[in-house]
Protein backbone atom coordinates (compact mmCIF):
# COMPACT_ATOMS: atom_id res chain seq x y z
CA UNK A 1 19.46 -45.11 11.71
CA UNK A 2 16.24 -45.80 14.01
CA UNK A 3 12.90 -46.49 11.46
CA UNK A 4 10.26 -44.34 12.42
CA UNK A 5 6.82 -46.76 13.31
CA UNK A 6 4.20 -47.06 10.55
CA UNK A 7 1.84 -45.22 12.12
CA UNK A 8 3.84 -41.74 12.08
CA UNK A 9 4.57 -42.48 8.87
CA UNK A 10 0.47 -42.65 7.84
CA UNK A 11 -0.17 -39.74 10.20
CA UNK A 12 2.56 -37.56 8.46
CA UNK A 13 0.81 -38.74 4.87
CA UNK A 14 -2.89 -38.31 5.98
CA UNK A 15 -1.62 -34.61 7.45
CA UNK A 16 -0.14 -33.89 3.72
CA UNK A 17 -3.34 -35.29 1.60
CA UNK A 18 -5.66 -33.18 4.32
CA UNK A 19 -3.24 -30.35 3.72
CA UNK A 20 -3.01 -30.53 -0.19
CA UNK A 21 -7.01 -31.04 -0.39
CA UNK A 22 -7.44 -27.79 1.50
CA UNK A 23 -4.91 -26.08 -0.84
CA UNK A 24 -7.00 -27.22 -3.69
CA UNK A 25 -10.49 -27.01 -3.11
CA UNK A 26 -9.71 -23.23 -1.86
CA UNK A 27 -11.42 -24.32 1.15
CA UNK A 28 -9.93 -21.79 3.65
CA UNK A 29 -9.21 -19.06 0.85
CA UNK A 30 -12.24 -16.97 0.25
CA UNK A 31 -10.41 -14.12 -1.72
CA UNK A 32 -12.07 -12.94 -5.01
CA UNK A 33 -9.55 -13.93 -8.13
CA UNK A 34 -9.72 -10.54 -9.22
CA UNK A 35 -7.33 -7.89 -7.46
CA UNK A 36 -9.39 -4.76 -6.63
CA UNK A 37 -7.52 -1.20 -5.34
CA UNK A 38 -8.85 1.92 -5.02
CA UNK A 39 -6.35 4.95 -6.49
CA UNK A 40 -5.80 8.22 -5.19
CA UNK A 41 -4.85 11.00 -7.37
CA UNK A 42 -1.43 12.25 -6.08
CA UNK A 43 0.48 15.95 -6.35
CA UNK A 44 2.90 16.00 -9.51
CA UNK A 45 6.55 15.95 -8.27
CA UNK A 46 8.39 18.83 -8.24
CA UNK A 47 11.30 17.29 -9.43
CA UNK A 48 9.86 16.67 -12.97
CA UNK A 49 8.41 20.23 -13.15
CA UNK A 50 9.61 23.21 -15.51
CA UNK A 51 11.48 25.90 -13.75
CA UNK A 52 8.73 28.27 -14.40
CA UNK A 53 6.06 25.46 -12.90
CA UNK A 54 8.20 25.22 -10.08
CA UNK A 55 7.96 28.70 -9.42
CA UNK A 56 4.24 29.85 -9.79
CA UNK A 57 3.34 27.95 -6.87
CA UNK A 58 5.87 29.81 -5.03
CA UNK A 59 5.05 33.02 -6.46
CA UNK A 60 1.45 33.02 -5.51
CA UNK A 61 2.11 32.44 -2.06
CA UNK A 62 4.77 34.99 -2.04
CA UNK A 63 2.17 37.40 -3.42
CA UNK A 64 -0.37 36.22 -0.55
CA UNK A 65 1.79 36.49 2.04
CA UNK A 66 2.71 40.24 0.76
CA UNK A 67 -1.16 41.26 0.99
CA UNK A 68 -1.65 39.96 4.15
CA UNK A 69 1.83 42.13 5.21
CA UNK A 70 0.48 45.09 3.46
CA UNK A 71 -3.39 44.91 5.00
CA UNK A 72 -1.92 44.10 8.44
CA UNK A 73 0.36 47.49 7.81
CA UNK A 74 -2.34 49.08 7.20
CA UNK A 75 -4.47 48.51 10.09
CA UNK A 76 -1.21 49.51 11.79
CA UNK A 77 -1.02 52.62 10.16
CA UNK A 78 -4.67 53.45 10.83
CA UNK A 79 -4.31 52.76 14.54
CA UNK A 80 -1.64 55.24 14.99
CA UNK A 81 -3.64 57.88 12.65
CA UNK A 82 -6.42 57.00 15.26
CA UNK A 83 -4.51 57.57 18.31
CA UNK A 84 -2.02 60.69 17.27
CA UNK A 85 -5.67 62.44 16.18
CA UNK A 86 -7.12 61.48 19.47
CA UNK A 87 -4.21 63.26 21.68
């Protein structure tokens, strides 16, 4: 086995004590020790929801979606009062 010269050897050592000393005087680490995070509240899953919680959601935009039908019918209907009276 070839011996490595003395002077690697202090150059490996003096690379580790630099190393080390930088690692423990949190030279290069200028994080806070406290975490911080901001939260967000999020939507409740459906998964853990009643049947009847489940549902409401889904019910009012049903119900929505049925005015909006029933006003655009409407206008319909109007229209072709409008133009059979207008013949």
């Amino acid at each position: 086995m070839k011996r490595l010269p003395l002077s690697h050897g202090l150059s490996a050592a003096f690379l580790f004590a630099v190393g080390y000393f930088c690692a423990a005087s949190d030279l290069f680490n200028r994080t806070p020790a406290t975490a911080q995070a901001e939260l967000t509240p999020t939507k409740g899953r459906e998964a853990f929801k009643a049947g009847s919680e489940r549902s409401e959601g889904t019910l009012k935009e049903i119900a929505e979606t049925l005015k909006r039908i029933e006003s655009r019918i409407e206008k319909i209907e109007q229209a072709a009062t409008r133009a059979q009276s207008a013949k």
